[in-house]
Protein backbone atom coordinates (compact mmCIF):
# COMPACT_ATOMS: atom_id res chain seq x y z
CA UNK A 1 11.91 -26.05 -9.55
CA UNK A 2 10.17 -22.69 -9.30
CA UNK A 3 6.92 -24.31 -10.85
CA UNK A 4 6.90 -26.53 -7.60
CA UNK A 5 7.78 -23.67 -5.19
CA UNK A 6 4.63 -21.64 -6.94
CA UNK A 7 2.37 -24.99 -6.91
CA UNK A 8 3.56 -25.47 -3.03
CA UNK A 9 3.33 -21.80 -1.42
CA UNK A 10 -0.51 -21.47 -3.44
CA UNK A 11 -1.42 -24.44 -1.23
CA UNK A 12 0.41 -23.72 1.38
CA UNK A 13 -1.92 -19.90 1.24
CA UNK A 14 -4.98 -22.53 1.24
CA UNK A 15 -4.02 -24.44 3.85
CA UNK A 16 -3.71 -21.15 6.04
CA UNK A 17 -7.15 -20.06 4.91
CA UNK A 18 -8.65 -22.90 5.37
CA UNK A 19 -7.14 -23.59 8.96
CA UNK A 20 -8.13 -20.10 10.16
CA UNK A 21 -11.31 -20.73 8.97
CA UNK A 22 -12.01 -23.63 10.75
CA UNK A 23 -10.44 -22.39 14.23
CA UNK A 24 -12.73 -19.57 14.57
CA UNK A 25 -15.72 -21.72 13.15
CA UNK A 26 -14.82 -24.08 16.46
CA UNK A 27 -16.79 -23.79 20.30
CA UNK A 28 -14.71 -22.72 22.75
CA UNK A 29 -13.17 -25.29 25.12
CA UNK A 30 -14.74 -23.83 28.42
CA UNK A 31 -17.03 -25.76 29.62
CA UNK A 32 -19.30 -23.48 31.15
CA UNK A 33 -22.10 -24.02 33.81
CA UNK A 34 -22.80 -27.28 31.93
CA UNK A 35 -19.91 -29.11 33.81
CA UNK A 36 -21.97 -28.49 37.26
CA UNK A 37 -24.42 -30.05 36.39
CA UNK A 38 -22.93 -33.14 34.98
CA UNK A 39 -23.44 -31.92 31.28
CA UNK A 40 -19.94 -33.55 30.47
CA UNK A 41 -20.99 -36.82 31.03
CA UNK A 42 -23.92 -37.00 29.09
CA UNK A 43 -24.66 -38.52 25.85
CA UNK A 44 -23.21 -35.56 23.76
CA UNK A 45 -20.07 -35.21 25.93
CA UNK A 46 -19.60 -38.72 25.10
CA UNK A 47 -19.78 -38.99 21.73
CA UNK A 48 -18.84 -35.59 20.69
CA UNK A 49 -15.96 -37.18 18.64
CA UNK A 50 -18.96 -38.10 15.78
CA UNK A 51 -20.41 -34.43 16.56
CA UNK A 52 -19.43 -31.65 13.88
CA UNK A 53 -17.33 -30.17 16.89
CA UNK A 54 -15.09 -33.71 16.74
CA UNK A 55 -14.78 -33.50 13.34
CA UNK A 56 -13.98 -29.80 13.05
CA UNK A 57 -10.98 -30.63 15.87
CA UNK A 58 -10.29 -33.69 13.14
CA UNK A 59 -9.78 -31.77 10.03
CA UNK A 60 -8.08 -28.78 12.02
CA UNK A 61 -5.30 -31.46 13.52
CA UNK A 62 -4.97 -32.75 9.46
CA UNK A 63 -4.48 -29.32 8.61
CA UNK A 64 -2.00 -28.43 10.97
CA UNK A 65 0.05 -31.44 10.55
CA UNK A 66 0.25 -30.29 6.56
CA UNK A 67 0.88 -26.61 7.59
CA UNK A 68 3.94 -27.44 9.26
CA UNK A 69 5.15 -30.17 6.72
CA UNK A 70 4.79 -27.29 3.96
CA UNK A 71 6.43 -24.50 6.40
CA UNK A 72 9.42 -26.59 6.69
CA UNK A 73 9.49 -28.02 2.64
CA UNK A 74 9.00 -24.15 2.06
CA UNK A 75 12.05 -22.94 4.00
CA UNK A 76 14.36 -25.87 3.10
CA UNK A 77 13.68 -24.76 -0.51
CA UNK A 78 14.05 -21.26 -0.71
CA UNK A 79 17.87 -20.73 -1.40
């Protein structure tokens, strides 16, 4: 059991690295002047799911998701 709780917290310490890595590589969500003059709507607001920006907000969303799954696995096992 503690060979698990060792394997879990190291990638649990991975997963934080890794998602506070990837939050500050991220734009901010202001949109700036480019929303006056109809930058939003343009072909890169559009598709800016398939940008490296969308899948930065992709992998940061996984990442989360298995942050909290191991925060919770992590408390429920320590005794």
């Amino acid at each position: 059991m503690d060979v698990l709780k060792i394997v879990l917290t190291i990638l649990f310490i991975i997963i934080c690295v890794a998602l506070t890595f990837l939050v500050l590589m991220q734009e901010g969500k202001s949109a700036g002047l480019g929303s006056i003059g109809g930058m939003a709507e343009s072909y890169w607001g559009r598709n800016k799911g398939r940008s490296m920006e969308g899948v930065l907000v992709k992998i940061t969303r996984i990442l989360a998701i298995g942050f909290i799954i191991l925060a919770v696995v992590l408390n429920l096992t320590i005794f």
